[in-house]
N, C-alpha and C. Protein backbone atom coordinates (compact mmCIF):
# COMPACT_ATOMS: atom_id res chain seq x y z
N UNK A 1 0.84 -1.19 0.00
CA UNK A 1 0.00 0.00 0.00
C UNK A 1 0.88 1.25 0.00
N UNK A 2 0.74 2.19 -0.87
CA UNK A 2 1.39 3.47 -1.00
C UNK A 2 1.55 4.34 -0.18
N UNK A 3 2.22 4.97 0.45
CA UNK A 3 2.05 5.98 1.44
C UNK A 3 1.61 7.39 0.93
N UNK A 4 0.48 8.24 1.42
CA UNK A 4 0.02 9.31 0.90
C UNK A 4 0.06 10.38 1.81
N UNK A 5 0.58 11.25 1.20
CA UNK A 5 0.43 12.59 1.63
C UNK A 5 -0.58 13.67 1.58
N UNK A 6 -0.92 14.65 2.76
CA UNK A 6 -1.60 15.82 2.53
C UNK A 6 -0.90 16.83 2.14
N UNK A 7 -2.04 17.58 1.44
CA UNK A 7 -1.09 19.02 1.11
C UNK A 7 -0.34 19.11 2.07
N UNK A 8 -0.84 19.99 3.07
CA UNK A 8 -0.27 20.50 3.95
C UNK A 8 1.32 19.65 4.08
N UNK A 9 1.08 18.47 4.70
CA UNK A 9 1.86 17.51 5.03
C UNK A 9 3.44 18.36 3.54
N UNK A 10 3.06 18.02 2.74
CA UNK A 10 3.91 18.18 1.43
C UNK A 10 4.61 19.65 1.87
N UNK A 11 3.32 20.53 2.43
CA UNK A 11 4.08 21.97 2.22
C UNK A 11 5.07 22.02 3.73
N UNK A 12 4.70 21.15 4.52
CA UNK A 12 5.82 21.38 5.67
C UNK A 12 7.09 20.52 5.06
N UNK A 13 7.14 19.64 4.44
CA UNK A 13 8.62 18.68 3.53
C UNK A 13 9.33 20.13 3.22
N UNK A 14 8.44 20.55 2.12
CA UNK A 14 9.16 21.89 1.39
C UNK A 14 9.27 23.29 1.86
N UNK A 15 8.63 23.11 2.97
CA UNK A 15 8.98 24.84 4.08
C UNK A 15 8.26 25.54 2.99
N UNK A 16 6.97 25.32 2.51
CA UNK A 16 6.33 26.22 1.81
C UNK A 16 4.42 26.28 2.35
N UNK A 17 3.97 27.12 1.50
CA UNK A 17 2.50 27.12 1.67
C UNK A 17 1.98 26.39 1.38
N UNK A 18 0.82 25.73 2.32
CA UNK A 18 -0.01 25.21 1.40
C UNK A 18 -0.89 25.40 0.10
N UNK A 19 -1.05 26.53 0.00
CA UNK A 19 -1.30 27.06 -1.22
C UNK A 19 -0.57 27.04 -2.49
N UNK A 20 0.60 27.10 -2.22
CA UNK A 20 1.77 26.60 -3.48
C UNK A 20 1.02 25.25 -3.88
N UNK A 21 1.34 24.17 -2.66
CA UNK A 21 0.98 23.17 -3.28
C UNK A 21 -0.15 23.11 -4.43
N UNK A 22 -1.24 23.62 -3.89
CA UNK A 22 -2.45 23.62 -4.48
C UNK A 22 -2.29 24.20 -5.47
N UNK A 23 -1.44 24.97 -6.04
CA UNK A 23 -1.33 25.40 -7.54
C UNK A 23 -0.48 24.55 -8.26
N UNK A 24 0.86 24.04 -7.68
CA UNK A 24 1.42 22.98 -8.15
C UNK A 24 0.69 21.97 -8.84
N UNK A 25 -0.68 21.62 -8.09
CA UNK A 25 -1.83 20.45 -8.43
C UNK A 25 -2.55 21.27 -9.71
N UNK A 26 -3.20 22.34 -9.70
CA UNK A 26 -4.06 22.96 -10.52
C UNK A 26 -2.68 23.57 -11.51
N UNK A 27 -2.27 23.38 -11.58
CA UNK A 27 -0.86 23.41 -13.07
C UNK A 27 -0.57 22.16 -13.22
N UNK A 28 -0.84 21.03 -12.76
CA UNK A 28 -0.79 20.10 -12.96
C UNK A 28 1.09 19.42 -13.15
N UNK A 29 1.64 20.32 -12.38
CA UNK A 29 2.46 20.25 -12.16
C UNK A 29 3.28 18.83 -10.89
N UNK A 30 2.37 18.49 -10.33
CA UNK A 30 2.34 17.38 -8.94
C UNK A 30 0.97 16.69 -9.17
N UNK A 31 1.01 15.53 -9.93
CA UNK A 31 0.11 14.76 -9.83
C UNK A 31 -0.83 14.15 -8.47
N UNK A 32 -1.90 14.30 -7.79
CA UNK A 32 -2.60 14.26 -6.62
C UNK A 32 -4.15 13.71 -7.42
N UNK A 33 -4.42 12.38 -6.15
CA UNK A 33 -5.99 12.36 -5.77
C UNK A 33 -6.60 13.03 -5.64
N UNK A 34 -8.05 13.53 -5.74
CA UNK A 34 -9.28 14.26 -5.12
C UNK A 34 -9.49 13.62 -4.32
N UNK A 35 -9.74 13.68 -3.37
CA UNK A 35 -10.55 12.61 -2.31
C UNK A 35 -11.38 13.53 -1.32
N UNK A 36 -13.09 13.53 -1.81
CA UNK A 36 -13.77 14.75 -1.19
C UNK A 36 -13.48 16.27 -1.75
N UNK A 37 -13.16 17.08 -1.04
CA UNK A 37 -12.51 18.43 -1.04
C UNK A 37 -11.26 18.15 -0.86
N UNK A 38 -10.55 16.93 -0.50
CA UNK A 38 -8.78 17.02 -0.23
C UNK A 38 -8.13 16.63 -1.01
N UNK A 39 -6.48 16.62 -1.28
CA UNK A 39 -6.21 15.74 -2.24
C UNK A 39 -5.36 15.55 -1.59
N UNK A 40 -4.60 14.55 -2.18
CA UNK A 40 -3.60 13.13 -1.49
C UNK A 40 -2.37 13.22 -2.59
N UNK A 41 -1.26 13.09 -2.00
CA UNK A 41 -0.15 12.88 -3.61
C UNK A 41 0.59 11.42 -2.56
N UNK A 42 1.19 10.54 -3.38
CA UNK A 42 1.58 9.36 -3.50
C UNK A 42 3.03 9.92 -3.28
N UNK A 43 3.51 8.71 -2.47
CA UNK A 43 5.10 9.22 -2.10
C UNK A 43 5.80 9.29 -3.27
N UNK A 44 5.53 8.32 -4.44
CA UNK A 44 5.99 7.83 -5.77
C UNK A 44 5.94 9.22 -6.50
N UNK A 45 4.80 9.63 -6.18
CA UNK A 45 4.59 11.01 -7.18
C UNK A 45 5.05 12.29 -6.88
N UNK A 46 5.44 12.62 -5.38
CA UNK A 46 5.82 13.32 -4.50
C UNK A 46 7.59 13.13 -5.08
N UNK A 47 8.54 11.88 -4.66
CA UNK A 47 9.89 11.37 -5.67
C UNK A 47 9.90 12.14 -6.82
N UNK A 48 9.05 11.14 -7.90
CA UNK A 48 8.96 11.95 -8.81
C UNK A 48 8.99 12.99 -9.73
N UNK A 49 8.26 14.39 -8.69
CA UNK A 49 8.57 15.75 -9.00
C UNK A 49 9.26 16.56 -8.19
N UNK A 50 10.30 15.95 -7.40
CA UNK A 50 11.41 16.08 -6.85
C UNK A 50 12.41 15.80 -7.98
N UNK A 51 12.51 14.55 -8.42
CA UNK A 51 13.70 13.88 -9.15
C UNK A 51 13.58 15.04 -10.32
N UNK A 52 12.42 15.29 -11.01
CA UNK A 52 11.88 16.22 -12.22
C UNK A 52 12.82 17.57 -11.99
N UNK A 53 12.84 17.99 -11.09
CA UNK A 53 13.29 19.45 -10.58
C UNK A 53 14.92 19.18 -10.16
N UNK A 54 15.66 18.21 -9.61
CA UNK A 54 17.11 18.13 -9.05
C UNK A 54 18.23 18.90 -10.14
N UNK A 55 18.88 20.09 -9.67
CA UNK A 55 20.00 20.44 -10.93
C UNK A 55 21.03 19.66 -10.47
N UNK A 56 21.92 19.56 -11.43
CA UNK A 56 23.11 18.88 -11.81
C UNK A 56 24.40 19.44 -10.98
C-alpha cells in the first residue's frame, strides 16, 4: 500500500504554503488524488517531482 500525503503535510517537507501546493496540483504540475474536497499525492509522485526538478 502506497504511502500518501496531505497538502499540507507536502508543504511542511518543502517549508512552503499550502497554497503553493495547491497550484502545483491545478498546473498540474504534482500529480494528486481528489478525495472529497482534499487531495492526497503518492510518495511515488511526491519522488517523482522532486527527481523532475534536481539540478546537476
Amino acid at each position: 500500500m502506497p504511502k500518501y500525503y496531505t497538502c499540507e503535510e507536502v508543504a511542511e517537507i518543502f517549508g512552503i504554503k499550502t497554497l503553493t501546493v495547491w497550484d502545483w496540483i491545478r498546473r498540474k504540475k504534482l500529480p494528486a488524488i481528489k478525495i472529497g474536497r482534499d487531495y492526497r499525492i503518492t510518495e511515488t509522485d511526491l519522488k517523482n517531482f522532486e527527481d523532475e526538478r534536481r539540478t546537476v
